[in-house]
C-alpha atoms as a PDB file:
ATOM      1  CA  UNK A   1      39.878 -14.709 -24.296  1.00  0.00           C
ATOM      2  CA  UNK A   2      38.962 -17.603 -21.455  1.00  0.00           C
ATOM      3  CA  UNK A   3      37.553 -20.201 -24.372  1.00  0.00           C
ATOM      4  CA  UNK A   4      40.988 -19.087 -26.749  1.00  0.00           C
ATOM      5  CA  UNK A   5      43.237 -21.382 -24.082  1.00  0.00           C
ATOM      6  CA  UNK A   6      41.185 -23.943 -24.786  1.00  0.00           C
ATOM      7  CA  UNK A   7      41.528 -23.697 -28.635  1.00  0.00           C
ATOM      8  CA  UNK A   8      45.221 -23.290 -28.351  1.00  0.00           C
ATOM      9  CA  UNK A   9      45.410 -26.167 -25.463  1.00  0.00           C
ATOM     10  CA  UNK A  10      43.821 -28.336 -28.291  1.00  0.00           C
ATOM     11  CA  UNK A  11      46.060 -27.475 -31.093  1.00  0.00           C
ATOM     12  CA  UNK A  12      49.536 -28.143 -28.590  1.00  0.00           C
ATOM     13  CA  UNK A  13      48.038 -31.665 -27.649  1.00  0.00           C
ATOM     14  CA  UNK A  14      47.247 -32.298 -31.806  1.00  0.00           C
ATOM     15  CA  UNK A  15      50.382 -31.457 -32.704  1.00  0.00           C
ATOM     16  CA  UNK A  16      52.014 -33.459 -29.404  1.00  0.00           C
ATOM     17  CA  UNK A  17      50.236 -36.421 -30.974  1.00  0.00           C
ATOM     18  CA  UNK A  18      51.860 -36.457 -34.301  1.00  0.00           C
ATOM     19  CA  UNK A  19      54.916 -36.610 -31.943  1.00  0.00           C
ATOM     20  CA  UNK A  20      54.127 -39.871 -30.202  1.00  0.00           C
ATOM     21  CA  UNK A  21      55.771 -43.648 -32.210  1.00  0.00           C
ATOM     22  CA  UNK A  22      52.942 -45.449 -30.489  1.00  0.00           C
ATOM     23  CA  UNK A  23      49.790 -45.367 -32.741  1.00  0.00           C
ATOM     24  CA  UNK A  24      47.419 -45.911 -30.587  1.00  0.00           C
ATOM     25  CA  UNK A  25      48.880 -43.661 -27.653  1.00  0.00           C
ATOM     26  CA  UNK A  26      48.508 -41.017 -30.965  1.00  0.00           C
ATOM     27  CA  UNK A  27      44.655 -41.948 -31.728  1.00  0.00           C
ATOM     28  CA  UNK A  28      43.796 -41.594 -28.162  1.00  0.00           C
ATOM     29  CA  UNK A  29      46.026 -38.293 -27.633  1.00  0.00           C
ATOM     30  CA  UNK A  30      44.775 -37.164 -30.948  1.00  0.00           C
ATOM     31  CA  UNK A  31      41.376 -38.010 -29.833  1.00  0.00           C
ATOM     32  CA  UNK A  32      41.512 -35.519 -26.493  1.00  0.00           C
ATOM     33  CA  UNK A  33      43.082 -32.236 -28.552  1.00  0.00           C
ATOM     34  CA  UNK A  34      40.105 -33.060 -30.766  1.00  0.00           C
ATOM     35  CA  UNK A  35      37.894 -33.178 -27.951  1.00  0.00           C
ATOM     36  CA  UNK A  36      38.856 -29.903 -26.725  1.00  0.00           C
ATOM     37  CA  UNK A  37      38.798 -28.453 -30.131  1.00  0.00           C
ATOM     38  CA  UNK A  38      35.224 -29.234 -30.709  1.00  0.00           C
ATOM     39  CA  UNK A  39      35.186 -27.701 -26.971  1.00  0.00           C
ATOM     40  CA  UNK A  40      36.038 -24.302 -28.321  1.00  0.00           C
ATOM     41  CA  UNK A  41      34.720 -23.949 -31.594  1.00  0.00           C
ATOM     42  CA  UNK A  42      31.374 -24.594 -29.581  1.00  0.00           C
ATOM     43  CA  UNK A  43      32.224 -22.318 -27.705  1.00  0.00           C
ATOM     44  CA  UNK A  44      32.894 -19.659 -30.945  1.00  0.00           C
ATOM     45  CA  UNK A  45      30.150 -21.106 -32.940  1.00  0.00           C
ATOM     46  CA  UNK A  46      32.430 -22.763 -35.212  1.00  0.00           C
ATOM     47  CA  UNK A  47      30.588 -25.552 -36.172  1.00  0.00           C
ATOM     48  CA  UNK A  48      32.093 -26.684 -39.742  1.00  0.00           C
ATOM     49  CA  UNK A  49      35.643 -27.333 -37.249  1.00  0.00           C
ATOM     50  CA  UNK A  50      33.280 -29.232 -35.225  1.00  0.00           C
ATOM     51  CA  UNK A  51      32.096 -31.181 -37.880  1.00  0.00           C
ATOM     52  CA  UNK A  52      35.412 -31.929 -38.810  1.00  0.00           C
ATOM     53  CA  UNK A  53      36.760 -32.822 -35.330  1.00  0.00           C
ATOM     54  CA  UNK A  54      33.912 -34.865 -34.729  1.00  0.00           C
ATOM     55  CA  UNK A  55      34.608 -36.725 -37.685  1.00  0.00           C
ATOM     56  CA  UNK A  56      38.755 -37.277 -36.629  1.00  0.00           C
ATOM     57  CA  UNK A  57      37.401 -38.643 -33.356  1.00  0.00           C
ATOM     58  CA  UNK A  58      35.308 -40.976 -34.913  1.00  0.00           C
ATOM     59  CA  UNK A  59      38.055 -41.860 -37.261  1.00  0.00           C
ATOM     60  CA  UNK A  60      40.434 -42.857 -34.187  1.00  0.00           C
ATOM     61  CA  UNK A  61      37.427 -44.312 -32.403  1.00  0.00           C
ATOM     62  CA  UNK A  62      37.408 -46.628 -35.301  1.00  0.00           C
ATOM     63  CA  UNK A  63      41.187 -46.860 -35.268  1.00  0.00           C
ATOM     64  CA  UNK A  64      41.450 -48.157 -31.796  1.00  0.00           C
ATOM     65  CA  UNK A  65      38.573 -50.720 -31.654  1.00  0.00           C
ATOM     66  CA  UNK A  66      40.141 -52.042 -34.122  1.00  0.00           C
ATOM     67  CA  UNK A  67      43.481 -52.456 -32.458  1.00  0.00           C
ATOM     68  CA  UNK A  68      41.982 -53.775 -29.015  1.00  0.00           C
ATOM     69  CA  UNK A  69      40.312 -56.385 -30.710  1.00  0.00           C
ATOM     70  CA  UNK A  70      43.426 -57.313 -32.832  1.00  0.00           C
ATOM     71  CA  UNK A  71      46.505 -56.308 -31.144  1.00  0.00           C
ATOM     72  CA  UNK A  72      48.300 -58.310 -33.889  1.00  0.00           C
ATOM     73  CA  UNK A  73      47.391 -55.442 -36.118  1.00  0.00           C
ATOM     74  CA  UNK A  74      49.445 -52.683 -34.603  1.00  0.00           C
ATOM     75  CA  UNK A  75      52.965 -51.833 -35.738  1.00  0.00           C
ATOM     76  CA  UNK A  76      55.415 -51.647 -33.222  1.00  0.00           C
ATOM     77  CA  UNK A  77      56.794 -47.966 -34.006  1.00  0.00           C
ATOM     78  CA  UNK A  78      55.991 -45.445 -36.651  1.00  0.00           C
ATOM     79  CA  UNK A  79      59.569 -44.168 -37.180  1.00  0.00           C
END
């Protein structure tokens, strides 16, 4: 039951992302549910949803290199 908090810690802070205008404050708080969601389906032995968190973090890794080394680049808001 201790390593379910996690996985349902990880889904609140997802879902909180999709929330957020700022596209890279979403990639980065997108990047730490996913984090914790790869925490917990280690922890289960889930590893196709670690797989495919793995992959999301790599996708906003990606995402906000991209940004820092072209701020230009980044909308202002996401409305």
């Amino acid at each position: 039951m201790d390593h379910e908090i996690i996985g349902y810690l990880g889904s609140i802070v997802i879902a909180i992302s999709l929330l957020v205008s700022n596209i890279t404050k979403l990639r980065y708080l997108n990047s730490v549910g996913c984090l914790m969601m790869v925490v917990y389906a280690l922890l289960i032995g889930a590893y196709p949803v670690v797989l495919m968190n793995c992959i999301c973090i790599m996708i906003n890794i990606y995402h906000i290199v991209k940004v820092e080394r072209n701020p230009k680049t980044e909308p202002v808001k996401a409305d």
